[in-house]
PDB file of N, CA and C in Angstrom:
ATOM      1  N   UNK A   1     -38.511 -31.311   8.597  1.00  0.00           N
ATOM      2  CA  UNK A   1     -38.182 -30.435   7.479  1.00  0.00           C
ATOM      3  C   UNK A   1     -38.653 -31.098   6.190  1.00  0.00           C
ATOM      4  N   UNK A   2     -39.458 -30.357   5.101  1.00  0.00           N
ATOM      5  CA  UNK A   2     -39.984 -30.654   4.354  1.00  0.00           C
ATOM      6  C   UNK A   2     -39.006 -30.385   2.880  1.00  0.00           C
ATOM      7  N   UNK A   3     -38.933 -31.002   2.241  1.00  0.00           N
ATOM      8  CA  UNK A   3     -38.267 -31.232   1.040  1.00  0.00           C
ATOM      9  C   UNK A   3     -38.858 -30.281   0.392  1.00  0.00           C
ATOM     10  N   UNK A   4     -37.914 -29.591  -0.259  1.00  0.00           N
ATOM     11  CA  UNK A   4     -39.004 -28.314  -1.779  1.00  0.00           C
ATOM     12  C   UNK A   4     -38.751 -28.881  -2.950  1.00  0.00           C
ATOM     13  N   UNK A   5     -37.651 -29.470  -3.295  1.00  0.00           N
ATOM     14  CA  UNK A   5     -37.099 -29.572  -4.493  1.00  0.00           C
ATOM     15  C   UNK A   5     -36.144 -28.836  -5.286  1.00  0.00           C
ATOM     16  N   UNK A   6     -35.603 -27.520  -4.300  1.00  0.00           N
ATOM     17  CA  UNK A   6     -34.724 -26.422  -4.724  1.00  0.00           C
ATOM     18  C   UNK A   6     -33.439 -26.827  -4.840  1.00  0.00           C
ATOM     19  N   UNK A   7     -33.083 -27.558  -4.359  1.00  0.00           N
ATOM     20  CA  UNK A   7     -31.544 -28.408  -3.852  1.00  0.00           C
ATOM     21  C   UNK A   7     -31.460 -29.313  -5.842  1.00  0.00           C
ATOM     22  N   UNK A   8     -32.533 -30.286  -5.428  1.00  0.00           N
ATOM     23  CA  UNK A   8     -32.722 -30.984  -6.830  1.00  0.00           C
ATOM     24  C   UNK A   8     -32.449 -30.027  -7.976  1.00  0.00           C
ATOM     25  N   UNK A   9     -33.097 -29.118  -8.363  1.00  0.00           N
ATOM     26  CA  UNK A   9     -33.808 -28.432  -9.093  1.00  0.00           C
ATOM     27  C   UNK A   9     -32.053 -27.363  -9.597  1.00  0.00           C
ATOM     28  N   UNK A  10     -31.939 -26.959  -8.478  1.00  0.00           N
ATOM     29  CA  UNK A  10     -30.101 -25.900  -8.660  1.00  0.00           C
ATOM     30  C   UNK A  10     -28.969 -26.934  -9.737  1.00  0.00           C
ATOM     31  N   UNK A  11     -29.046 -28.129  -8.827  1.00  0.00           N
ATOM     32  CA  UNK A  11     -27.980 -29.331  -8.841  1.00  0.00           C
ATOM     33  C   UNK A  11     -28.174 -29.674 -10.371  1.00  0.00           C
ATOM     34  N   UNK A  12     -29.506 -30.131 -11.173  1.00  0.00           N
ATOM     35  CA  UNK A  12     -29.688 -30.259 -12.196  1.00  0.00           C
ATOM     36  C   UNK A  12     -29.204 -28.939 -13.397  1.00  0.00           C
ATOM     37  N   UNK A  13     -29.743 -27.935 -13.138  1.00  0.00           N
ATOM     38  CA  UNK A  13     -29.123 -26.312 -13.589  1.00  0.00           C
ATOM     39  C   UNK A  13     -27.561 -26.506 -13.935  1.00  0.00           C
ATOM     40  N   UNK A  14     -26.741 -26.507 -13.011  1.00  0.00           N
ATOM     41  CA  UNK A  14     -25.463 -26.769 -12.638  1.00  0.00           C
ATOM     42  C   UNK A  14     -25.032 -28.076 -13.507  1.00  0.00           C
ATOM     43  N   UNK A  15     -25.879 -28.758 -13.327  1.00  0.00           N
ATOM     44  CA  UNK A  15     -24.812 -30.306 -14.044  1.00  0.00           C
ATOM     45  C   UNK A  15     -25.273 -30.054 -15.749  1.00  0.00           C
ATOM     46  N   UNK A  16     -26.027 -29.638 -16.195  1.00  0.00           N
ATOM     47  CA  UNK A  16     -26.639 -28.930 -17.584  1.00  0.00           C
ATOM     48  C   UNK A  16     -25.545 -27.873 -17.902  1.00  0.00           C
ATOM     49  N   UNK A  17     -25.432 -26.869 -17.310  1.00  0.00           N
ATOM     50  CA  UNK A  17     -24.472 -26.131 -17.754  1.00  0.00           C
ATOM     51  C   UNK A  17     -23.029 -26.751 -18.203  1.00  0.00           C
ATOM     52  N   UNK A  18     -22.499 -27.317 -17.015  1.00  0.00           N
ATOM     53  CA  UNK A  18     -21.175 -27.877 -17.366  1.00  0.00           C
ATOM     54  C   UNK A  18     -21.415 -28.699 -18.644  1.00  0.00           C
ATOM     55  N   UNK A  19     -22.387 -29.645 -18.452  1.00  0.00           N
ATOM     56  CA  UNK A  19     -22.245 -30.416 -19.546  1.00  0.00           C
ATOM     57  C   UNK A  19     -22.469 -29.565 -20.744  1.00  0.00           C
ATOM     58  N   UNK A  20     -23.248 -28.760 -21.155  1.00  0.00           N
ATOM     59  CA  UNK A  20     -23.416 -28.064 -22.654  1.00  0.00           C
ATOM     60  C   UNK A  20     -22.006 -27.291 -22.721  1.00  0.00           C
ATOM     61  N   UNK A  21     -21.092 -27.271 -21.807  1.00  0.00           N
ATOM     62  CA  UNK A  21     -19.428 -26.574 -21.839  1.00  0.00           C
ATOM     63  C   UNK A  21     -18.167 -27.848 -22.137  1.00  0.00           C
ATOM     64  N   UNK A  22     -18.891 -28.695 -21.941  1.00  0.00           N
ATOM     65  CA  UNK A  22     -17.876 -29.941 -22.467  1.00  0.00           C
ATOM     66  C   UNK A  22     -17.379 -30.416 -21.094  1.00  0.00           C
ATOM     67  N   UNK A  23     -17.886 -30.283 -20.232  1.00  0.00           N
ATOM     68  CA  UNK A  23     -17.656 -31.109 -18.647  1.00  0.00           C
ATOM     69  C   UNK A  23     -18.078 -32.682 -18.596  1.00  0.00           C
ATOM     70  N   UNK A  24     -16.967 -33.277 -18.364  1.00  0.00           N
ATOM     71  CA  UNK A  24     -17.349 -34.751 -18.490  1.00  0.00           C
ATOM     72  C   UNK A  24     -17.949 -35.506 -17.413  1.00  0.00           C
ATOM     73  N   UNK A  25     -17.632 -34.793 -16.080  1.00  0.00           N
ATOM     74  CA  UNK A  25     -17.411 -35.252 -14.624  1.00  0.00           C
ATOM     75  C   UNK A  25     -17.616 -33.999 -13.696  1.00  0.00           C
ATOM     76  N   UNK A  26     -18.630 -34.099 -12.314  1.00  0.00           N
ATOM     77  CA  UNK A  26     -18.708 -33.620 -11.793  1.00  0.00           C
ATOM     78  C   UNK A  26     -17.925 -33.670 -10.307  1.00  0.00           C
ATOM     79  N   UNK A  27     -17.140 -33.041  -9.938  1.00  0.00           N
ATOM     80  CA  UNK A  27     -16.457 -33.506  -8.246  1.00  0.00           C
ATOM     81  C   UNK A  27     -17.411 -32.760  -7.211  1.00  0.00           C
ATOM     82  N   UNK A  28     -17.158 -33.033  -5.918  1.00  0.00           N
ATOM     83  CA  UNK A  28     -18.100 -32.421  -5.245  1.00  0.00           C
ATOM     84  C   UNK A  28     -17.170 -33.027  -3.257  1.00  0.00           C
ATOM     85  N   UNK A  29     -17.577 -31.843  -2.484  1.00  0.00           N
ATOM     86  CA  UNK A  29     -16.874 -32.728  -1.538  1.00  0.00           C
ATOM     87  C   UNK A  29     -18.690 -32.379  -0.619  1.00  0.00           C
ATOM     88  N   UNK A  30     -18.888 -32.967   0.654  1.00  0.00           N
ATOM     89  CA  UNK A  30     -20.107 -32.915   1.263  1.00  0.00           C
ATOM     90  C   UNK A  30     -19.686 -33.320   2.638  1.00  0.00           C
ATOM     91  N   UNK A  31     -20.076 -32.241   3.743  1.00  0.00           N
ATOM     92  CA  UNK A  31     -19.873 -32.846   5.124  1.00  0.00           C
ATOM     93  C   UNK A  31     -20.524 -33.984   5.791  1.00  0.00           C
ATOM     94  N   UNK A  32     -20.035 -34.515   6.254  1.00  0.00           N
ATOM     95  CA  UNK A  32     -20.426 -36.392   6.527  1.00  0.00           C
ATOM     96  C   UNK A  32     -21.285 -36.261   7.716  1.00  0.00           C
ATOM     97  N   UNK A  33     -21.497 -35.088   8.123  1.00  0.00           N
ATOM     98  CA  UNK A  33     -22.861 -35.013   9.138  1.00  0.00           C
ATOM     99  C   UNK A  33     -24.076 -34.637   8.766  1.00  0.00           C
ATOM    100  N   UNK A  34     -24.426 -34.113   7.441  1.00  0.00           N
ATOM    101  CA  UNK A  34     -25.104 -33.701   6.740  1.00  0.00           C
ATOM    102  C   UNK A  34     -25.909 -34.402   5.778  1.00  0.00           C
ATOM    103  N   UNK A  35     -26.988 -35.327   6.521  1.00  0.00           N
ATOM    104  CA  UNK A  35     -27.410 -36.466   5.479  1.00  0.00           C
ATOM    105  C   UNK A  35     -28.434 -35.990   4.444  1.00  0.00           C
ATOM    106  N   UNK A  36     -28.733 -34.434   4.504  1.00  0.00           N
ATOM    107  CA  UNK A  36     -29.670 -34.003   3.890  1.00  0.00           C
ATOM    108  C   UNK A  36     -29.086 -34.008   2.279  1.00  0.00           C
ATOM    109  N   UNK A  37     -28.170 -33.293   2.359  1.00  0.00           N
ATOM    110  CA  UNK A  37     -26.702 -32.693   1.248  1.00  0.00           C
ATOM    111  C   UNK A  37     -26.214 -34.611   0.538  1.00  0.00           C
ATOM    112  N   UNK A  38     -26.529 -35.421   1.343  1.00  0.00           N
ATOM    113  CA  UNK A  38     -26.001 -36.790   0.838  1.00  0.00           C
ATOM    114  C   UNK A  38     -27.069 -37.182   0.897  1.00  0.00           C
ATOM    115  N   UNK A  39     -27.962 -37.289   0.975  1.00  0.00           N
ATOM    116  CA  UNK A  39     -29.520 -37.972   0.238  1.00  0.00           C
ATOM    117  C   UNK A  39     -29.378 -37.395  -1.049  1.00  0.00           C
ATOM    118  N   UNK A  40     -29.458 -35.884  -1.464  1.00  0.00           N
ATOM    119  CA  UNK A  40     -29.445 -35.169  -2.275  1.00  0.00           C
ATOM    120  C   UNK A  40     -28.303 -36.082  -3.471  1.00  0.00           C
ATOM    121  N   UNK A  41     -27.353 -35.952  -3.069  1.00  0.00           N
ATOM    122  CA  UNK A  41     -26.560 -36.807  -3.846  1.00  0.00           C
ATOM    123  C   UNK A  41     -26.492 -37.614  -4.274  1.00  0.00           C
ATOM    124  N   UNK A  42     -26.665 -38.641  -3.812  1.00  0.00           N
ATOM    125  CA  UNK A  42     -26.822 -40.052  -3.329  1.00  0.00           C
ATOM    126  C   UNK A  42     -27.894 -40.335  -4.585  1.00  0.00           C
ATOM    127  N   UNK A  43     -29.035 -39.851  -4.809  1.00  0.00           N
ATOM    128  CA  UNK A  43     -30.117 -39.603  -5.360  1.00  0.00           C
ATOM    129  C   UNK A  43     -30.115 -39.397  -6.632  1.00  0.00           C
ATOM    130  N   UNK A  44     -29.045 -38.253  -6.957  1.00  0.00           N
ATOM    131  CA  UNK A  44     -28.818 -37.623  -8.342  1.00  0.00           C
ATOM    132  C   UNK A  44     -27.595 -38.477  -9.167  1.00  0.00           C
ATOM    133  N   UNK A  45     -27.254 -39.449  -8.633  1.00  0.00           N
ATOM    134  CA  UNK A  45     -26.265 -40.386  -9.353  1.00  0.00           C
ATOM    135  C   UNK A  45     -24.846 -40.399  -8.775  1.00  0.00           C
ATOM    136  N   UNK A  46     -24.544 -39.092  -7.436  1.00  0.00           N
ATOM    137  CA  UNK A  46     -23.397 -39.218  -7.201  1.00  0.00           C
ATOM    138  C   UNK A  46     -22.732 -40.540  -6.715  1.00  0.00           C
ATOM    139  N   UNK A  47     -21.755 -40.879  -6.859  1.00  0.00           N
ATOM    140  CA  UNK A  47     -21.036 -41.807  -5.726  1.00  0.00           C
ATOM    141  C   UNK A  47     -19.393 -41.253  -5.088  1.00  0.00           C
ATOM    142  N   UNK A  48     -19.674 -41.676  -3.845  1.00  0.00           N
ATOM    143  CA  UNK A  48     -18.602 -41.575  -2.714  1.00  0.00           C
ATOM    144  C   UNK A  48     -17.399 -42.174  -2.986  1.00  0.00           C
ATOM    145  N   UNK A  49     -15.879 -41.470  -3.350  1.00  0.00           N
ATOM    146  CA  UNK A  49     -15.192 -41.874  -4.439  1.00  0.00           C
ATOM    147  C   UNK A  49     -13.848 -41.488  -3.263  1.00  0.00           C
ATOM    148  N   UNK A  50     -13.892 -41.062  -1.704  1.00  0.00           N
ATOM    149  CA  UNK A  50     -12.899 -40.701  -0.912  1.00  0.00           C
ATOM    150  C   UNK A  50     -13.689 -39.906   0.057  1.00  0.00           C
ATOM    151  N   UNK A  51     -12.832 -39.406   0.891  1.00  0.00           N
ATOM    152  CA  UNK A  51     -13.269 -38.281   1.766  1.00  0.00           C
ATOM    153  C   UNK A  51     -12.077 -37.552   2.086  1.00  0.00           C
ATOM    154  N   UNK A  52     -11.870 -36.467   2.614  1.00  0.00           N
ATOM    155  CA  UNK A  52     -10.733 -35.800   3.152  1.00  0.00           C
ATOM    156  C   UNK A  52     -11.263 -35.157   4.927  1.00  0.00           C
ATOM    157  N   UNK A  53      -9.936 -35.621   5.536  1.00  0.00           N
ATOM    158  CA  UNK A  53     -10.155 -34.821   7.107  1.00  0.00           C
ATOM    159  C   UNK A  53     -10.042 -33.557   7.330  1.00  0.00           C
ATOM    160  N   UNK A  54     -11.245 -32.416   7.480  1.00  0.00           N
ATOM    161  CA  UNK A  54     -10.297 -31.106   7.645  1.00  0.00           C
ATOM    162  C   UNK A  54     -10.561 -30.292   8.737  1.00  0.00           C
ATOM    163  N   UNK A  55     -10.431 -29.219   8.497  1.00  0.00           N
ATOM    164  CA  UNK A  55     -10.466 -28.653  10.156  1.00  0.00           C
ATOM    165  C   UNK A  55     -11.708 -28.930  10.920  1.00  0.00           C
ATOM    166  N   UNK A  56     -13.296 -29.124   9.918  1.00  0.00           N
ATOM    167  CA  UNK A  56     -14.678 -29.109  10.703  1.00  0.00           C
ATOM    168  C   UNK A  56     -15.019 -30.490  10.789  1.00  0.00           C
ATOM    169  N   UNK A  57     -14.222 -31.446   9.956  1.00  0.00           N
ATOM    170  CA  UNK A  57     -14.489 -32.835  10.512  1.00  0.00           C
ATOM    171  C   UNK A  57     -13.964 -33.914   8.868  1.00  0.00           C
ATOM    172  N   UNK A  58     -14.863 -34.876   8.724  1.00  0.00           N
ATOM    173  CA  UNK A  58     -14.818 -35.646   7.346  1.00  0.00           C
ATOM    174  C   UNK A  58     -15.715 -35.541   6.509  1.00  0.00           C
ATOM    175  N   UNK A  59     -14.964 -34.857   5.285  1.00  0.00           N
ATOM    176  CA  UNK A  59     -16.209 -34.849   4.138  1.00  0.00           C
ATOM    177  C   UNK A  59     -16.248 -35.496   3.204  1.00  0.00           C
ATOM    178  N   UNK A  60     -17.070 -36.075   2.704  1.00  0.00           N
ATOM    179  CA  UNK A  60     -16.973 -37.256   1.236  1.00  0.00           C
ATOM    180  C   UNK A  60     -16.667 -36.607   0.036  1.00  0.00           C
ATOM    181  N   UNK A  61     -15.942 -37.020  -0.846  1.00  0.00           N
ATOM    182  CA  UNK A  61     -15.435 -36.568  -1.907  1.00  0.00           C
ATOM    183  C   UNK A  61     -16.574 -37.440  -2.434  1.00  0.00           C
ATOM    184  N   UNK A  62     -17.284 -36.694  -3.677  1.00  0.00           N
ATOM    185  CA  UNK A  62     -18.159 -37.071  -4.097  1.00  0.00           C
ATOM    186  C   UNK A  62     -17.834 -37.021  -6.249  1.00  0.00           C
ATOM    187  N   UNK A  63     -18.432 -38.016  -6.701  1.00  0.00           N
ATOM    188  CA  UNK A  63     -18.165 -37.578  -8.348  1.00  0.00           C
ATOM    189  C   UNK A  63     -19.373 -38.260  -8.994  1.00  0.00           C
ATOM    190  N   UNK A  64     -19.884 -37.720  -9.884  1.00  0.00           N
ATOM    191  CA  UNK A  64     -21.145 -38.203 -11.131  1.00  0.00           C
ATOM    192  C   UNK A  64     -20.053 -37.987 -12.451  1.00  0.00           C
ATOM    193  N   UNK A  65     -20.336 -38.900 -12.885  1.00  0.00           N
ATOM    194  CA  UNK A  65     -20.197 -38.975 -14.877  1.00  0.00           C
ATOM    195  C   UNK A  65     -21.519 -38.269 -15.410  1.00  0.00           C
ATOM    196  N   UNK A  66     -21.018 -37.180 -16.116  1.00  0.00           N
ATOM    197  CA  UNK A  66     -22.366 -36.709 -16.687  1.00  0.00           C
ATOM    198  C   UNK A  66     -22.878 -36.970 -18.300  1.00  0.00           C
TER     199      UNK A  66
END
């Protein structure tokens, strides 16, 4: 699977908005089988700050300072 840049490209959109609204901090949770969704992250400055167990398995609680 080839990377487009659409994932990047949304995520940036999104963290712009909040911030021109006075958003200091972004939260985010991401399923822990899903290394595509956590490259993505991982990438854009997030860091892994917890996880929670829920019904489909463990997902990382994720947060950026914006």
């Amino acid at each position: 699977m080839h990377s487009r840049g659409i994932g990047k490209i949304v995520l940036n959109h999104i963290e712009n908005q909040l911030q021109n609204i006075g958003f200091e901090s972004v939260r985010l949770d991401v399923f822990s089988e899903n290394p595509y969704a956590i490259s993505l992250y991982k990438k854009s400055g997030y860091k892994r700050c917890g996880y929670a167990n829920w019904r489909k398995g463990r997902f990382w609680l994720m947060e950026k300072k914006l």
